[in-house]
C-alpha atoms as a PDB file:
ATOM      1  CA  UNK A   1       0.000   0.000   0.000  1.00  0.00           C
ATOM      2  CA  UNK A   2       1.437   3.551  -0.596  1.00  0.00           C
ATOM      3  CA  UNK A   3       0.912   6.509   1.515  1.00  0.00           C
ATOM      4  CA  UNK A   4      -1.214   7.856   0.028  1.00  0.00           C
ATOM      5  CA  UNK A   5      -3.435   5.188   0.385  1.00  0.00           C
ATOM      6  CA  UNK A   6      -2.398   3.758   4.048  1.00  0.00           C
ATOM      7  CA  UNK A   7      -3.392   7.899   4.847  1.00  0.00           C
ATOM      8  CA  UNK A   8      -6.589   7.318   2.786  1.00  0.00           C
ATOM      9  CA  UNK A   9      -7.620   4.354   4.990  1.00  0.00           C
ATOM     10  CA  UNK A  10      -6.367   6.134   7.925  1.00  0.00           C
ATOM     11  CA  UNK A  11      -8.876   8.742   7.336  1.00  0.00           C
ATOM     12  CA  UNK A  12     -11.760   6.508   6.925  1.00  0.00           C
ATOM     13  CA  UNK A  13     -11.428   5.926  10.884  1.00  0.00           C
ATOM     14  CA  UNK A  14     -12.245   9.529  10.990  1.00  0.00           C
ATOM     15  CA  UNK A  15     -15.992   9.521  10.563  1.00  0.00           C
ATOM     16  CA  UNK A  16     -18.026  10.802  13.163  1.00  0.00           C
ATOM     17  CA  UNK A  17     -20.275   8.266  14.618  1.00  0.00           C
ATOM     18  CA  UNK A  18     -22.044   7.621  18.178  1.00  0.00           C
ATOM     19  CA  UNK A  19     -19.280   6.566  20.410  1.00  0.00           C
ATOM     20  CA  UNK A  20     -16.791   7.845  18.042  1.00  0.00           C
ATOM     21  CA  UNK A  21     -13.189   7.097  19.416  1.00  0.00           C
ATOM     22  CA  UNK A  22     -10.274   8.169  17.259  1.00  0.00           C
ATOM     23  CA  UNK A  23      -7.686   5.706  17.110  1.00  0.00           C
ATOM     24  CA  UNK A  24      -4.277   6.875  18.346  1.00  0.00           C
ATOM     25  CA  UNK A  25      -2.452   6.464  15.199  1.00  0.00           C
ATOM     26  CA  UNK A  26      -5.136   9.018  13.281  1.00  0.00           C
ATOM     27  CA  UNK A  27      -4.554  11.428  16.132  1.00  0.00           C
ATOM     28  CA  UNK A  28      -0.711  11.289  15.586  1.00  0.00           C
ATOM     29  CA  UNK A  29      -0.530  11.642  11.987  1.00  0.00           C
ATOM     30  CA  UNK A  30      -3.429  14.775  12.095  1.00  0.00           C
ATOM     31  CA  UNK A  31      -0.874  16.509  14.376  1.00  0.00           C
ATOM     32  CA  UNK A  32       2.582  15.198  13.309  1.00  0.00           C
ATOM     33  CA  UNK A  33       2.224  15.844   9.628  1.00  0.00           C
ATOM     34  CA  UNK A  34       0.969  19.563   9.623  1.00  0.00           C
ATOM     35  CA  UNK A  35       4.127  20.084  11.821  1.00  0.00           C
ATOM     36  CA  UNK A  36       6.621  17.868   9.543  1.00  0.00           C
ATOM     37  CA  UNK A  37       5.333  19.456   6.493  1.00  0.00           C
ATOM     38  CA  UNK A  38       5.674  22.941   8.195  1.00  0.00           C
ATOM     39  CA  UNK A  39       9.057  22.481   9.121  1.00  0.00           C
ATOM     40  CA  UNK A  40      10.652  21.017   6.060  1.00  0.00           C
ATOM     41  CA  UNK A  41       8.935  24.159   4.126  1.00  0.00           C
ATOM     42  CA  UNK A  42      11.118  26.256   6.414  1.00  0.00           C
ATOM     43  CA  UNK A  43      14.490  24.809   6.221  1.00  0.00           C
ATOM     44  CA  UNK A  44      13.259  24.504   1.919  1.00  0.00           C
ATOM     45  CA  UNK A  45      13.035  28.530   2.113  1.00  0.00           C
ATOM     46  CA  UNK A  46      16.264  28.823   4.202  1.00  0.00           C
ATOM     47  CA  UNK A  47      17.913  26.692   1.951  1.00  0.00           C
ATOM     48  CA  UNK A  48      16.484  28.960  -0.879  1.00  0.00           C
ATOM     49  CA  UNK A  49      17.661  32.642   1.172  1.00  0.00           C
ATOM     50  CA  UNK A  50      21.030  30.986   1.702  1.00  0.00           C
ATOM     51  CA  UNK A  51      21.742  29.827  -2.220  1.00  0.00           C
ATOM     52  CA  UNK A  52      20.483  33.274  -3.531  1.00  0.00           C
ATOM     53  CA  UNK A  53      21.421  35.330  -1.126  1.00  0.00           C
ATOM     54  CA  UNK A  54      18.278  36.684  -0.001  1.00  0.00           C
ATOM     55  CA  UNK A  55      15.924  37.613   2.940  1.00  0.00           C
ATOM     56  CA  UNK A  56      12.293  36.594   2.378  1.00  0.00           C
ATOM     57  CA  UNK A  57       9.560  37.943   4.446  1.00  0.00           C
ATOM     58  CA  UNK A  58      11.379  41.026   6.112  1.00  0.00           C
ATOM     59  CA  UNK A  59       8.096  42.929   5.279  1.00  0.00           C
ATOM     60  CA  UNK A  60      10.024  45.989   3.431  1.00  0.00           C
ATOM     61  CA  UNK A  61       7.536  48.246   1.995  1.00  0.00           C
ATOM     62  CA  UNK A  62       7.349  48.917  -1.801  1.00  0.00           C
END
């Protein structure tokens, strides 16, 4: 199975019903993969400051 489909089935778990109880697994991937993908965007665009030389986001005004 890829990820993309182990994170399909995954989400199927997800669907609200009486009793509803959220395995652990689909409450560590909801949190842990918004923060991994985060984080890897933001050493990507340090990476990318660094090679060109420079500063992204400093809010200068035109």
């Amino acid at each position: 199975m890829d990820f993309l489909g182990w994170l399909q089935s995954l989400g199927k778990d997800a669907s609200p019903a009486p009793g509803f109880q959220a395995r652990p697994l689909y409450v560590l991937v909801s949190v842990a993969l918004p923060v991994t993908v985060g984080l890897g965007m933001g050493f990507l665009l340090r990476l990318v400051e660094r090679i060109f030389g420079v500063e992204l986001g400093k809010g200068r005004a035109h």
